[in-house]
C-alpha atoms as a PDB file:
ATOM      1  CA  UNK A   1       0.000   0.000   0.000  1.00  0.00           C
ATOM      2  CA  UNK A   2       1.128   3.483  -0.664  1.00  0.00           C
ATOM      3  CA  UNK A   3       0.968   6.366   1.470  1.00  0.00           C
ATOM      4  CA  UNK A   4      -2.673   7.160   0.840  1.00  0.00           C
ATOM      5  CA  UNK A   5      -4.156   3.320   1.382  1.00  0.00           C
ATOM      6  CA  UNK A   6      -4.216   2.294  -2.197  1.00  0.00           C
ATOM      7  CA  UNK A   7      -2.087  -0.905  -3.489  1.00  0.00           C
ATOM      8  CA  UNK A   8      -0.703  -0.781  -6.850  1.00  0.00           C
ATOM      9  CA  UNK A   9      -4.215  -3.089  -7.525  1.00  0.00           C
ATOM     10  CA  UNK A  10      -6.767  -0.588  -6.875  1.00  0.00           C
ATOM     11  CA  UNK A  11      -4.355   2.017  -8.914  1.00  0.00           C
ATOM     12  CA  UNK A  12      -4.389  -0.428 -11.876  1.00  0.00           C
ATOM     13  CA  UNK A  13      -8.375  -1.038 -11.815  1.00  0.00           C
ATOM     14  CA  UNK A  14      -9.118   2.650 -11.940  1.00  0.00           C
ATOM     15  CA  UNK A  15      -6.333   3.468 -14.452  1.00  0.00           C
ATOM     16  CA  UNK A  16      -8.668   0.084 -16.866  1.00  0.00           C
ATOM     17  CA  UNK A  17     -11.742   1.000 -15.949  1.00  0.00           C
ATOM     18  CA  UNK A  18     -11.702   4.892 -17.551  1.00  0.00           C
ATOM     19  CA  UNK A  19     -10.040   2.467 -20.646  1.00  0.00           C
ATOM     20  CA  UNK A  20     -13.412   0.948 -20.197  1.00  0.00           C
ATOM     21  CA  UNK A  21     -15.546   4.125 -19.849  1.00  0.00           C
ATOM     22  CA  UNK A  22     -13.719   5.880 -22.637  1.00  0.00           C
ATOM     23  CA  UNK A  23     -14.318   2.909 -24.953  1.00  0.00           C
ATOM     24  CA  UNK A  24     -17.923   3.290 -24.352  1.00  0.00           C
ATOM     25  CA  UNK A  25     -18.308   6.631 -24.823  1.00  0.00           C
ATOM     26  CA  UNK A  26     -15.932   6.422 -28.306  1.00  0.00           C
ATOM     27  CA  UNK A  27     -18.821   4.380 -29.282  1.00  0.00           C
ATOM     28  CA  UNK A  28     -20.856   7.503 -29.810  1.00  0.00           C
ATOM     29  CA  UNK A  29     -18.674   9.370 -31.593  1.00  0.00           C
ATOM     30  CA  UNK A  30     -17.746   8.766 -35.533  1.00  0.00           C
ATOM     31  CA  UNK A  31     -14.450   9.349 -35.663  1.00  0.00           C
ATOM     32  CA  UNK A  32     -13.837   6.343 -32.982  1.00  0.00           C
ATOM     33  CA  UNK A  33     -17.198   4.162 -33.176  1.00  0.00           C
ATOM     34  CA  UNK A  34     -15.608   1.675 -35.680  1.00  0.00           C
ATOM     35  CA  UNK A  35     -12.441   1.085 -33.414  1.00  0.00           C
ATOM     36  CA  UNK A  36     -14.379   0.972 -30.152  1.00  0.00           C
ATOM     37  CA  UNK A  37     -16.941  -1.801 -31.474  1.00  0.00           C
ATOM     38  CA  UNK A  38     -14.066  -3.592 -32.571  1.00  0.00           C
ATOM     39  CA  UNK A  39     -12.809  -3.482 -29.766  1.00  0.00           C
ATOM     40  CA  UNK A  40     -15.716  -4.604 -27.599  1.00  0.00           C
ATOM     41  CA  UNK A  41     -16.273  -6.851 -30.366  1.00  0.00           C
ATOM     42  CA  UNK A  42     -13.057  -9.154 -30.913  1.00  0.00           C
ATOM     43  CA  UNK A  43     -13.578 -11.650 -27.976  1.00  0.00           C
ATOM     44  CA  UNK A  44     -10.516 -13.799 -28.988  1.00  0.00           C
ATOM     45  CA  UNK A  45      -8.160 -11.551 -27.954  1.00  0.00           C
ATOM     46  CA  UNK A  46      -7.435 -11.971 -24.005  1.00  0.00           C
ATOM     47  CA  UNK A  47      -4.009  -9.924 -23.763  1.00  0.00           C
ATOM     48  CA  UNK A  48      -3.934  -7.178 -21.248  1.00  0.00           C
ATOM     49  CA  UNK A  49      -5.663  -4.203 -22.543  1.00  0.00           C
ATOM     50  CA  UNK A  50      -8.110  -6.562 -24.426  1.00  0.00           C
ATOM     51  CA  UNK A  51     -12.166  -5.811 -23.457  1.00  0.00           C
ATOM     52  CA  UNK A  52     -12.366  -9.390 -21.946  1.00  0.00           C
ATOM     53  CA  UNK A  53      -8.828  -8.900 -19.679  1.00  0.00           C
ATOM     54  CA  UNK A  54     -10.681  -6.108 -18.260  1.00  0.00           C
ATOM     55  CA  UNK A  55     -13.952  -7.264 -17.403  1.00  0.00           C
ATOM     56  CA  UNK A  56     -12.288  -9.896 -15.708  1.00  0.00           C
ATOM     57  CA  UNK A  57      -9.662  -7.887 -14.062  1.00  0.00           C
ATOM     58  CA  UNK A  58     -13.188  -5.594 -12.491  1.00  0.00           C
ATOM     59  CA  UNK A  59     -15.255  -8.351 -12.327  1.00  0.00           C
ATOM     60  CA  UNK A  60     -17.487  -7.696 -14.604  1.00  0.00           C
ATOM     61  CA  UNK A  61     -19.163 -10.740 -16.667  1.00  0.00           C
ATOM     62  CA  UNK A  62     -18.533  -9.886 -20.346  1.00  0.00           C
ATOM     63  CA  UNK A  63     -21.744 -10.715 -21.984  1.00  0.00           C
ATOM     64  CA  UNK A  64     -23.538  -8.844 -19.775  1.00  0.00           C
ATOM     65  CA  UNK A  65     -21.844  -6.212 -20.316  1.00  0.00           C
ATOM     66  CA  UNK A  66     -22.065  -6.008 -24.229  1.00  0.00           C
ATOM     67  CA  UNK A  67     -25.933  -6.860 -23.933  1.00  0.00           C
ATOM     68  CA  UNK A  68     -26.272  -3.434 -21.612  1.00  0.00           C
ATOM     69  CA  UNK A  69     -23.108  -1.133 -23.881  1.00  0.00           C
ATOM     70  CA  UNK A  70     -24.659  -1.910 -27.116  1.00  0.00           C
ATOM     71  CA  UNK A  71     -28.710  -1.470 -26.029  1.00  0.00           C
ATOM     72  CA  UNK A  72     -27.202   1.859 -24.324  1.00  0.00           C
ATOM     73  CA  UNK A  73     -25.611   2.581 -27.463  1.00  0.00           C
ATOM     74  CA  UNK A  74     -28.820   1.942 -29.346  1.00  0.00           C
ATOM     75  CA  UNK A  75     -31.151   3.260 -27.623  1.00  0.00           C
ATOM     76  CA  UNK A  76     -29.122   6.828 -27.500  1.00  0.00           C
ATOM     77  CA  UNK A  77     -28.833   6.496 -31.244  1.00  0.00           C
ATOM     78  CA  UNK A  78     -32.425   6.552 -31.797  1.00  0.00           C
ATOM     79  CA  UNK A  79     -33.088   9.034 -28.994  1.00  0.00           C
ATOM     80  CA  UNK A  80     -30.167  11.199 -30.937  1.00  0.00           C
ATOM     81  CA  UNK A  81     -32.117  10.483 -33.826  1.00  0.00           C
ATOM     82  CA  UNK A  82     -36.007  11.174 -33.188  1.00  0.00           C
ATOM     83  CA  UNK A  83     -34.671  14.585 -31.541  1.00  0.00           C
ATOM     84  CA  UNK A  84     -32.747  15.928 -34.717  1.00  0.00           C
ATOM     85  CA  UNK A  85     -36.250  14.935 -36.614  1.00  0.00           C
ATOM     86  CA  UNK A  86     -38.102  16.858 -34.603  1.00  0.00           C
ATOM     87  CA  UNK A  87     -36.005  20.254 -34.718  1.00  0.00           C
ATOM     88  CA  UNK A  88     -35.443  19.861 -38.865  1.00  0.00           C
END
């Protein structure tokens, strides 16, 4: 532990999980979406970094969490959507 009461573990699972925020968030924008879904997306790789090394380094079960990113993701797209309709 350091000086302040965190170990080097607790610094390392805040330092992946704003990987993990960002990466959701990039999924809304167009410049990043297509890199972000891939990453979510490309299960086979495990290597640190990787979406499923992270959900298991938080403890988070991975297809739970892609059902809930991507019906986030959807539902804010049509939301996004139905609004610009309605001001046009």
């Amino acid at each position: 532990m350091n000086e302040k009461g965190m170990d080097k573990t607790d610094n390392e699972k805040r330092l992946w999980s704003a990987v993990f925020f960002r990466a959701i968030l990039d999924l809304k924008k167009k410049k990043h979406k297509a890199d972000a879904q891939f990453w979510f997306l490309r299960s086979r790789e495990t290597g640190a970094g990787s979406f499923p090394w992270i959900c298991e380094l938080l403890g988070l079960d991975r297809k739970r969490v892609l059902n809930v990113v991507f019906a986030w993701g959807f539902a804010l797209t049509n939301l996004i959507s139905t609004t610009e309709k309605k001001s046009a």
